[in-house]
N, C-alpha and C. Protein backbone atom coordinates (compact mmCIF):
# COMPACT_ATOMS: atom_id res chain seq x y z
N UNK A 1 7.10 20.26 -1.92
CA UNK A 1 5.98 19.48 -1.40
C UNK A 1 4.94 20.36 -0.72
N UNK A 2 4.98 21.48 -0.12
CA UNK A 2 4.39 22.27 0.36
C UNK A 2 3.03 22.78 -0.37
N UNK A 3 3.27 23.25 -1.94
CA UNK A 3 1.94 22.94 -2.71
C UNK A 3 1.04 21.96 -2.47
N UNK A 4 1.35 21.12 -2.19
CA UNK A 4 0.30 19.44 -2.26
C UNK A 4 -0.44 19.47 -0.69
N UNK A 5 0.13 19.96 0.40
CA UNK A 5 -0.22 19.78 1.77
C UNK A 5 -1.59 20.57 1.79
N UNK A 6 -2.27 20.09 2.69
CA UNK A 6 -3.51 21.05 3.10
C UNK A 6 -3.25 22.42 3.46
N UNK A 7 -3.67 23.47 3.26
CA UNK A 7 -3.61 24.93 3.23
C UNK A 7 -3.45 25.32 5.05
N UNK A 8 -3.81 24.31 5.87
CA UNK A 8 -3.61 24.85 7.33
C UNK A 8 -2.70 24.12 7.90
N UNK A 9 -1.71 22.96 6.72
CA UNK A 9 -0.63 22.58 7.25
C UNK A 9 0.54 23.49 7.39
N UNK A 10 1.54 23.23 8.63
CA UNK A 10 2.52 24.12 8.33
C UNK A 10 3.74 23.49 8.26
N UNK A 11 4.77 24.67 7.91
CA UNK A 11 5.91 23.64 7.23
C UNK A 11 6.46 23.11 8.08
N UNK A 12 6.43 22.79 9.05
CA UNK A 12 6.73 21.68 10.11
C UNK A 12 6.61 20.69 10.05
N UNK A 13 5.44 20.69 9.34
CA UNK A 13 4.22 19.13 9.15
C UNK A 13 4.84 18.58 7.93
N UNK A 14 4.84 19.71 7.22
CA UNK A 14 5.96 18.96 5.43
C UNK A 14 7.06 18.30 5.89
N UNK A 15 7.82 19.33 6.48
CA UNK A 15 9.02 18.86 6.61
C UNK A 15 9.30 17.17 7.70
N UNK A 16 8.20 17.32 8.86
CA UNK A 16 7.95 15.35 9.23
C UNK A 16 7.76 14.99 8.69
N UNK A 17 6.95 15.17 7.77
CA UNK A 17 6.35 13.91 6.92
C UNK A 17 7.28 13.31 5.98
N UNK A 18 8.26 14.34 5.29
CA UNK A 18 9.29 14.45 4.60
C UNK A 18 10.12 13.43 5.53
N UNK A 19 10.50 13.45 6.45
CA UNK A 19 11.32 13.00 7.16
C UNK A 19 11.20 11.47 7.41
N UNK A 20 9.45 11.42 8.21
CA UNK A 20 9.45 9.90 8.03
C UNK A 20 9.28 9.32 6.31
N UNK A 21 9.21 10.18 5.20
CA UNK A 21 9.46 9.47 4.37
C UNK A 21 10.77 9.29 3.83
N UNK A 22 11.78 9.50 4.72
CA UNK A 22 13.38 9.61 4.65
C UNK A 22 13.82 10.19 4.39
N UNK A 23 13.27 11.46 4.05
CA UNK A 23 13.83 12.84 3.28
C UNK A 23 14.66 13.49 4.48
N UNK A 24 15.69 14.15 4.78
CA UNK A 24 15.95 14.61 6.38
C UNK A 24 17.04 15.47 5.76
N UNK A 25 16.93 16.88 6.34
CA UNK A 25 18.02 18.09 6.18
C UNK A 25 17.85 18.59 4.76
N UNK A 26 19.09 19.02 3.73
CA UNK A 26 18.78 19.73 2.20
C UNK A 26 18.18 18.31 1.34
N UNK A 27 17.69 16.90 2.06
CA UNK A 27 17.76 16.51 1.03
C UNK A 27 16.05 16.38 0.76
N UNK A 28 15.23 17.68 2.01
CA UNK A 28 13.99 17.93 1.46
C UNK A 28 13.77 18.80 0.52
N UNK A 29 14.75 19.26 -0.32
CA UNK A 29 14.91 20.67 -0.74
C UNK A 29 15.60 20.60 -2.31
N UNK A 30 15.96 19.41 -2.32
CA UNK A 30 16.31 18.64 -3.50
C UNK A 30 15.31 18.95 -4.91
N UNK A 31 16.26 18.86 -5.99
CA UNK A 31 15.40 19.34 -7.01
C UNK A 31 15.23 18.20 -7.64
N UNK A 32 14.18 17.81 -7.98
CA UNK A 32 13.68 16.31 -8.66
C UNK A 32 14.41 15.84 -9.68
N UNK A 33 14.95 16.40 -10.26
CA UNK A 33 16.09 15.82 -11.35
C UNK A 33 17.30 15.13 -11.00
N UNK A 34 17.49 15.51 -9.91
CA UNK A 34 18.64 15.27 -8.83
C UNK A 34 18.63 13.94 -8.04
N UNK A 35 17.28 13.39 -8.30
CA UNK A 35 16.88 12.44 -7.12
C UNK A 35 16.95 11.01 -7.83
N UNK A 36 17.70 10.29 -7.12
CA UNK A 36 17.78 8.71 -7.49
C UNK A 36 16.01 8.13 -7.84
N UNK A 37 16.53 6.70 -8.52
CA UNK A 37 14.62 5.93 -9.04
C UNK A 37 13.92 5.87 -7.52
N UNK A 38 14.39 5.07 -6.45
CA UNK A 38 13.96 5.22 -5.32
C UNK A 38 13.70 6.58 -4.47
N UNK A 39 14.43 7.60 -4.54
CA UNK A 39 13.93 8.71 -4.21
C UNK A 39 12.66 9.24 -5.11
N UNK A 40 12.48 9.31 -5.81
CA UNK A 40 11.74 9.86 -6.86
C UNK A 40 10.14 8.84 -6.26
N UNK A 41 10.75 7.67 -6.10
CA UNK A 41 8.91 6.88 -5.62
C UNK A 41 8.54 7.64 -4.44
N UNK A 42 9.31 7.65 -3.50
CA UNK A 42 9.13 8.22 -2.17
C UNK A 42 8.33 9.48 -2.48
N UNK A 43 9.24 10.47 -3.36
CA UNK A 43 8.85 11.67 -2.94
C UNK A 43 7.17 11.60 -3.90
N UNK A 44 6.99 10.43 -5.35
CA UNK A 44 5.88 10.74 -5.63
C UNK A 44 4.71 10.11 -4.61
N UNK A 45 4.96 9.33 -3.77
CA UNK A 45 3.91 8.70 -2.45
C UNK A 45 4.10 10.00 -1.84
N UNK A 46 5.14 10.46 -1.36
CA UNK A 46 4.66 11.50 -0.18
C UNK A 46 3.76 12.51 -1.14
N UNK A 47 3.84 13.25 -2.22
CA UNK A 47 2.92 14.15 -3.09
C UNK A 47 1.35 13.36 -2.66
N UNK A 48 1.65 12.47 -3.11
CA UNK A 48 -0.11 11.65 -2.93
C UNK A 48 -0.53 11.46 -1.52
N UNK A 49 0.20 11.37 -0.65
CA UNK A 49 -0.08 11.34 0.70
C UNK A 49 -0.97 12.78 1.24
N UNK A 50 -0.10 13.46 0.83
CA UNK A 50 -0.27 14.57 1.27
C UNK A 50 -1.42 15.55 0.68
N UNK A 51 -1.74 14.88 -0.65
CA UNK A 51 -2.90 15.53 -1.47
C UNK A 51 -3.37 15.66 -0.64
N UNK A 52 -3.99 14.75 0.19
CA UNK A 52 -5.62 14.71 0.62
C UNK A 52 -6.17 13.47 0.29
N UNK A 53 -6.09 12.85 -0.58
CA UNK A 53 -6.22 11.74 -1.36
C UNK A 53 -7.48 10.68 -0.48
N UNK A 54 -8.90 10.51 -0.59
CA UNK A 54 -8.74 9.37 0.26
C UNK A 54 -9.30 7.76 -0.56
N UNK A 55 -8.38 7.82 -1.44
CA UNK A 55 -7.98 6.72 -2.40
C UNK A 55 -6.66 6.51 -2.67
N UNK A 56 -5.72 5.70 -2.40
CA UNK A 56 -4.37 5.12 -3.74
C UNK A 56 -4.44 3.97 -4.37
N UNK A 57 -3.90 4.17 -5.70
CA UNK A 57 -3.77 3.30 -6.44
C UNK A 57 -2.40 2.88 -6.72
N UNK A 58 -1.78 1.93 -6.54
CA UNK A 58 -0.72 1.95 -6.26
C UNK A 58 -0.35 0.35 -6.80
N UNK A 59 0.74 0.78 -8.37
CA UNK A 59 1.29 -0.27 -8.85
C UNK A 59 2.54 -0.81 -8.41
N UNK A 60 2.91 -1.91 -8.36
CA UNK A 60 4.07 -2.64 -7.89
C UNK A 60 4.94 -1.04 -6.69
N UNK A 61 3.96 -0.84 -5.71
CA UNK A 61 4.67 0.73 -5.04
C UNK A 61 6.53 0.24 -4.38
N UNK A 62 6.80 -1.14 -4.41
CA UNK A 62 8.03 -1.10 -3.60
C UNK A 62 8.61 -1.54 -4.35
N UNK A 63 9.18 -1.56 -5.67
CA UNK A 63 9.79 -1.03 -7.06
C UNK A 63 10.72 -0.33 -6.56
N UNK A 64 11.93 -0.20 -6.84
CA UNK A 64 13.08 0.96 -6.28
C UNK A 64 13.27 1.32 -5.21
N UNK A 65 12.73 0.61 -4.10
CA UNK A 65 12.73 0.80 -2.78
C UNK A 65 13.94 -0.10 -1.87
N UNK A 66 14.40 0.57 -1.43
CA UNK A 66 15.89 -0.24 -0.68
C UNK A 66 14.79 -0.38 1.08
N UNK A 67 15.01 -1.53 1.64
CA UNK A 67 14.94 -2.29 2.75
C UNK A 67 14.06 -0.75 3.40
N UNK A 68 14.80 -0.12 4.11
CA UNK A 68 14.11 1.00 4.84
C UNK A 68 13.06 1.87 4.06
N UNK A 69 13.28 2.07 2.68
CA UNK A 69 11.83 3.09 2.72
C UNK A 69 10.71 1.91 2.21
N UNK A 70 10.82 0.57 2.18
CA UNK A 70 9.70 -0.03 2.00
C UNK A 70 9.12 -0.13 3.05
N UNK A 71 9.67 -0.42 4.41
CA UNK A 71 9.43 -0.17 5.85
C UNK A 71 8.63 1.09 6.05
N UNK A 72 9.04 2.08 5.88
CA UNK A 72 8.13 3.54 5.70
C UNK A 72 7.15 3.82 5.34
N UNK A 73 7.31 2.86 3.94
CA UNK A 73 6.14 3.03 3.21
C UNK A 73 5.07 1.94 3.79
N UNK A 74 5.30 0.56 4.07
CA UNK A 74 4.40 -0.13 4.82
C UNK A 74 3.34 0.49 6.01
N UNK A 75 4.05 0.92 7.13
CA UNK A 75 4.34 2.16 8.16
C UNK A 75 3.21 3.25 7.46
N UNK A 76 3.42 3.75 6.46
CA UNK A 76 2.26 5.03 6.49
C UNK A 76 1.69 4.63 5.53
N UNK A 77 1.38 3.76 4.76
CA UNK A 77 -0.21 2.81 4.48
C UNK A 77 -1.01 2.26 4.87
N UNK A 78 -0.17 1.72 6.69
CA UNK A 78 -1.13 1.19 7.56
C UNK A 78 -1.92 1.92 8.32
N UNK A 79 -0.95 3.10 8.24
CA UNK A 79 -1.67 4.18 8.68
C UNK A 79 -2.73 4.82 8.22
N UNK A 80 -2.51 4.84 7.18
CA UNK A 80 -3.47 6.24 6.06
C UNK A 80 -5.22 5.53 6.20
N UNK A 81 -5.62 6.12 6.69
CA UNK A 81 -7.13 6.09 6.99
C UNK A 81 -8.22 5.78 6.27
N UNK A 82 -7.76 5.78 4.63
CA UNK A 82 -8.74 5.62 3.49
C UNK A 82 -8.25 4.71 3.12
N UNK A 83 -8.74 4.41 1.68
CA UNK A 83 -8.43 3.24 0.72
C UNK A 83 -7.53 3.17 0.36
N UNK A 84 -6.94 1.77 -0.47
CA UNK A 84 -5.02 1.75 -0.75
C UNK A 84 -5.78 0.54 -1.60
N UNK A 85 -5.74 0.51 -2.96
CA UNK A 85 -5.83 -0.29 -3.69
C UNK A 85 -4.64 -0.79 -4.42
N UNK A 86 -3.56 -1.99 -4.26
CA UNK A 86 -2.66 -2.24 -4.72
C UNK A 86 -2.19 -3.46 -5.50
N UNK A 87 -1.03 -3.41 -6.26
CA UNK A 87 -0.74 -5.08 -6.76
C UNK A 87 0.76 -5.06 -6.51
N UNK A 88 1.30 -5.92 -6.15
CA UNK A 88 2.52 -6.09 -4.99
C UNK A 88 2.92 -7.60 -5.46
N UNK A 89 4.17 -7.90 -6.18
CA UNK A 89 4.34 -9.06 -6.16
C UNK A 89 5.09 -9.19 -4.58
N UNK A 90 5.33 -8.88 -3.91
CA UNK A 90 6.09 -8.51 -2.59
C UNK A 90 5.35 -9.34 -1.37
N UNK A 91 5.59 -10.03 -1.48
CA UNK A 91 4.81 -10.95 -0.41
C UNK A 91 5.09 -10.21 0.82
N UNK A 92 6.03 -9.74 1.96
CA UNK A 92 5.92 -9.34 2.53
C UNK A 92 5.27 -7.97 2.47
N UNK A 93 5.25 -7.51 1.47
CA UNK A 93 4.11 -6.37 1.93
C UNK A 93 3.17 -6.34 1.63
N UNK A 94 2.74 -7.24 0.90
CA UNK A 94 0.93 -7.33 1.12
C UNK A 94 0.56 -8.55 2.23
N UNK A 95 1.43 -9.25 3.06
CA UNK A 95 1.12 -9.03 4.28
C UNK A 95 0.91 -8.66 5.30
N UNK A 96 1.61 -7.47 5.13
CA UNK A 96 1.75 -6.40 6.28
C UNK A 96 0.91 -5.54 6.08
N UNK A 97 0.40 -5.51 4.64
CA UNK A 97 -0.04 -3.75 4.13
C UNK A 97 -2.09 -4.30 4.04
N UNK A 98 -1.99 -5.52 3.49
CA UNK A 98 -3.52 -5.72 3.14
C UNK A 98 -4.62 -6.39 4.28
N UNK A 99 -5.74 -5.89 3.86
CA UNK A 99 -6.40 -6.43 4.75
C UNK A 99 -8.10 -6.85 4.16
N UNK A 100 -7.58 -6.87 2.96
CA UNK A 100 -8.77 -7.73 1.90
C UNK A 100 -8.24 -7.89 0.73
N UNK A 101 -8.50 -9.44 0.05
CA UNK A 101 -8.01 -9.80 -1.28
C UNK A 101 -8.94 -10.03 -2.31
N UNK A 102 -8.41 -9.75 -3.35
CA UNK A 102 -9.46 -9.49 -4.51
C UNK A 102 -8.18 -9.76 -5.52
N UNK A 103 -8.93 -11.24 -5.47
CA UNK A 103 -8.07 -12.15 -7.13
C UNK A 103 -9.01 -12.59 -7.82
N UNK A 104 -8.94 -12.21 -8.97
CA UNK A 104 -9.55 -12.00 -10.30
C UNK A 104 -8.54 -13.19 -11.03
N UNK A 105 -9.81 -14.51 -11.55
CA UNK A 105 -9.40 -15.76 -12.16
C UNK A 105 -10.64 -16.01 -13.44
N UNK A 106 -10.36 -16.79 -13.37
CA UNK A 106 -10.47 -17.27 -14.76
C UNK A 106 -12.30 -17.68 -14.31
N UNK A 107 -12.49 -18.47 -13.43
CA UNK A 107 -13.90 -18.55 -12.89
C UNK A 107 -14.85 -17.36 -12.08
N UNK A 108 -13.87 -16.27 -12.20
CA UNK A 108 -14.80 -14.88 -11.50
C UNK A 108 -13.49 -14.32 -10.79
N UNK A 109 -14.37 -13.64 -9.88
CA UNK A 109 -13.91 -12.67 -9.20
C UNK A 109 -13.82 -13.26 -7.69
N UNK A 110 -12.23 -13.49 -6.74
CA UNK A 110 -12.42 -13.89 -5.53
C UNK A 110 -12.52 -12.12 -4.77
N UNK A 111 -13.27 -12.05 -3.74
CA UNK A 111 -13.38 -10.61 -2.94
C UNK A 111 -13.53 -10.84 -1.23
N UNK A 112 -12.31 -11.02 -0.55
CA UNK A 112 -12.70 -11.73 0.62
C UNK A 112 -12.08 -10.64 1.83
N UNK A 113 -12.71 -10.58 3.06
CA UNK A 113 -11.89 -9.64 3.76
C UNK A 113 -11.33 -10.37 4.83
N UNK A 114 -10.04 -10.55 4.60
CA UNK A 114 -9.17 -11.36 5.30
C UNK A 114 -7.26 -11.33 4.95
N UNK A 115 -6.68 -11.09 5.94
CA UNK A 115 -5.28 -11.27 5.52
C UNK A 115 -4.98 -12.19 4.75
N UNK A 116 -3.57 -11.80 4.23
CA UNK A 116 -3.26 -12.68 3.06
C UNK A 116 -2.71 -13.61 3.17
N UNK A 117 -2.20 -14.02 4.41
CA UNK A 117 -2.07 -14.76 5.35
C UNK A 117 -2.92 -16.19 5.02
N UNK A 118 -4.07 -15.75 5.94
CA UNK A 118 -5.38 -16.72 5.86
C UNK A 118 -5.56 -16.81 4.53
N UNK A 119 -5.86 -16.15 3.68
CA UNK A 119 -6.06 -16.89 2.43
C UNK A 119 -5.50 -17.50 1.48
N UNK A 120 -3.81 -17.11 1.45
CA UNK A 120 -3.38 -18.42 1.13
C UNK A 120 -3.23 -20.15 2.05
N UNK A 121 -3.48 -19.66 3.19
CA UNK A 121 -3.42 -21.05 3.99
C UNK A 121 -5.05 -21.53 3.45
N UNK A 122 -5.89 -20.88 2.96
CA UNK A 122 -7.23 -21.60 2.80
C UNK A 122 -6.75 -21.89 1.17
N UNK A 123 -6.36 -20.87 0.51
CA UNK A 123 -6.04 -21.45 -0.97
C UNK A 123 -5.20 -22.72 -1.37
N UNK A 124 -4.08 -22.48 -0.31
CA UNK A 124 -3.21 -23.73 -0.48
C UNK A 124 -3.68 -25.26 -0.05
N UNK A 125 -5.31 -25.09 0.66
CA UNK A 125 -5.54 -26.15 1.51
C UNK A 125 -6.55 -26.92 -0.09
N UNK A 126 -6.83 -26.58 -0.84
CA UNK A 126 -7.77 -26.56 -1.82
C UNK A 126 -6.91 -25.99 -2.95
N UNK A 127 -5.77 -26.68 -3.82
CA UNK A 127 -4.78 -25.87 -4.76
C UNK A 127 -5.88 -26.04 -6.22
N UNK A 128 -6.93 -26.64 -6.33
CA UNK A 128 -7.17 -26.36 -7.72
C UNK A 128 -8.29 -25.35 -7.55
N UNK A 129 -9.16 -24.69 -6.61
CA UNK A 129 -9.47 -23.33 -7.11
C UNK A 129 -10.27 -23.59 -5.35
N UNK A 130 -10.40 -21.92 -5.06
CA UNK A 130 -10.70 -21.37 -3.65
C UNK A 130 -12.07 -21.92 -3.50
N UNK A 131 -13.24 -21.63 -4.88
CA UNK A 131 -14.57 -21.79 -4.92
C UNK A 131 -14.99 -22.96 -4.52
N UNK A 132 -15.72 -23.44 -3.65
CA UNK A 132 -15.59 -24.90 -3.42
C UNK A 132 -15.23 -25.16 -2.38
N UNK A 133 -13.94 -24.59 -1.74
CA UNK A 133 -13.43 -24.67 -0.54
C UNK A 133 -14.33 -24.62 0.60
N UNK A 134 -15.15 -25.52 1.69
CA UNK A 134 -15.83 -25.46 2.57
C UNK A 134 -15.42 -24.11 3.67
N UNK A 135 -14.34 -23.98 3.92
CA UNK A 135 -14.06 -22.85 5.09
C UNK A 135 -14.06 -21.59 4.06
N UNK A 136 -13.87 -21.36 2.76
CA UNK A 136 -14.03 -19.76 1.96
C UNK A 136 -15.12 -19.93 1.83
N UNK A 137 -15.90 -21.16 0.93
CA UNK A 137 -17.61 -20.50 1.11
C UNK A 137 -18.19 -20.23 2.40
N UNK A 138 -17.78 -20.74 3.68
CA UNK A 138 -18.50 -20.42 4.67
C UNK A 138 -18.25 -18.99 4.88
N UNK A 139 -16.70 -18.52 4.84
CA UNK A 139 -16.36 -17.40 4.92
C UNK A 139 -16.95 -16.23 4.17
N UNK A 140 -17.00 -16.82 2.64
CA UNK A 140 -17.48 -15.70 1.72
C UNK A 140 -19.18 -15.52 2.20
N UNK A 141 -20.09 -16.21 2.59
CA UNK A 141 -21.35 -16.36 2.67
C UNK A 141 -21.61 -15.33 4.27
N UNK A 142 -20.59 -15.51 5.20
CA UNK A 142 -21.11 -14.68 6.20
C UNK A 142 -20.70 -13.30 6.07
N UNK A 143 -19.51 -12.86 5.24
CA UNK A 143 -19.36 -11.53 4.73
C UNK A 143 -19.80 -11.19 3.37
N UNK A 144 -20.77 -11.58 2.80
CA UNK A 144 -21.44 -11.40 1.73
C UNK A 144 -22.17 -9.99 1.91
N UNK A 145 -22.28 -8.82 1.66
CA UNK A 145 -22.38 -7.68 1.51
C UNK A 145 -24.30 -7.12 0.91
C-alpha cells in the first residue's frame, strides 16, 4: 500500500490507516492472493483512499463485508472530504453514508440534497411519484442550483 500513499506520508500513516481498515500486525503485509473476497474490498478501498482520489465511485461497496468492516468503511466515507458517488442496496448505509439522492425514473431525474431518511418519508407520503409532492417541490425549488 505504500506505493498509493502521498510521497510525504510515512509508514506509520500506511500502516493506521491499514489498521482502521482492519488490517493489524503481518496481516498488512499479506500478499493479495492470500486474502479472503472481503479482505480484498477493504484493501481495494484503502488503495483508493489513499490515492489521493477526490472522487469514489463505488458499486454495491459493502458486498463481502462482514458487520465490522462495513462499520469502517461507513466511518471513513463520512470522513473523506470529497465526493463518494454510490449505489448501495444497503439501507443502512446509505443512511449513514449519504447526504444527497439522485434517483433516476422513468419521468426524469430526482436530485435532492437531503438524507435518505427524509426522502423516503416524503416519497412514501406520495407512493405514486415524488414530482408533485407539495413538500419535494417546495424543497426542490429552494435548492434549485
Amino acid at each position: 500500500m505504500r506505493q498509493f500513499a502521498a510521497a510525504n506520508e510515512t509508514e506509520a500513516f500506511v500502516r493506521g490507516f491499514l489498521g482502521k481498515m482492519l488490517f493489524s500486525g503481518e496481516e498488512a503485509i499479506k500478499k493479495t492472493s492470500v486474502l479472503s473476497g472481503g479482505e480484498r474490498v477493504r484493501c481495494m478501498l484503502s488503495r483508493t483512499m489513499l490515492s489521493g482520489a477526490n472522487a469514489l465511485i463505488l458499486d454495491e461497496p459493502t458486498n463481502h463485508l462482514d458487520l465490522e468492516s462495513i462499520t469502517s468503511l461507513n466511518n471513513g466515507l463520512i470522513a473523506f472530504p470529497e465526493v463518494v458517488l454510490f449505489t448501495s442496496h444497503d439501507h443502512q448505509f446509505v443512511s449513514t453514508v449519504a447526504n444527497r439522492i439522485v434517483e433516476i425514473t422513468d419521468n426524469g431525474i430526482i436530485d435532492v440534497m437531503m438524507d435518505f431518511e427524509e426522502y423516503l418519508r416524503i416519497k412514501e407520503a406520495d407512493s405514486d411519484e415524488v414530482y408533485g409532492h407539495p413538500v419535494m417541490d417546495e424543497y426542490i425549488e429552494r435548492h434549485a442550483a
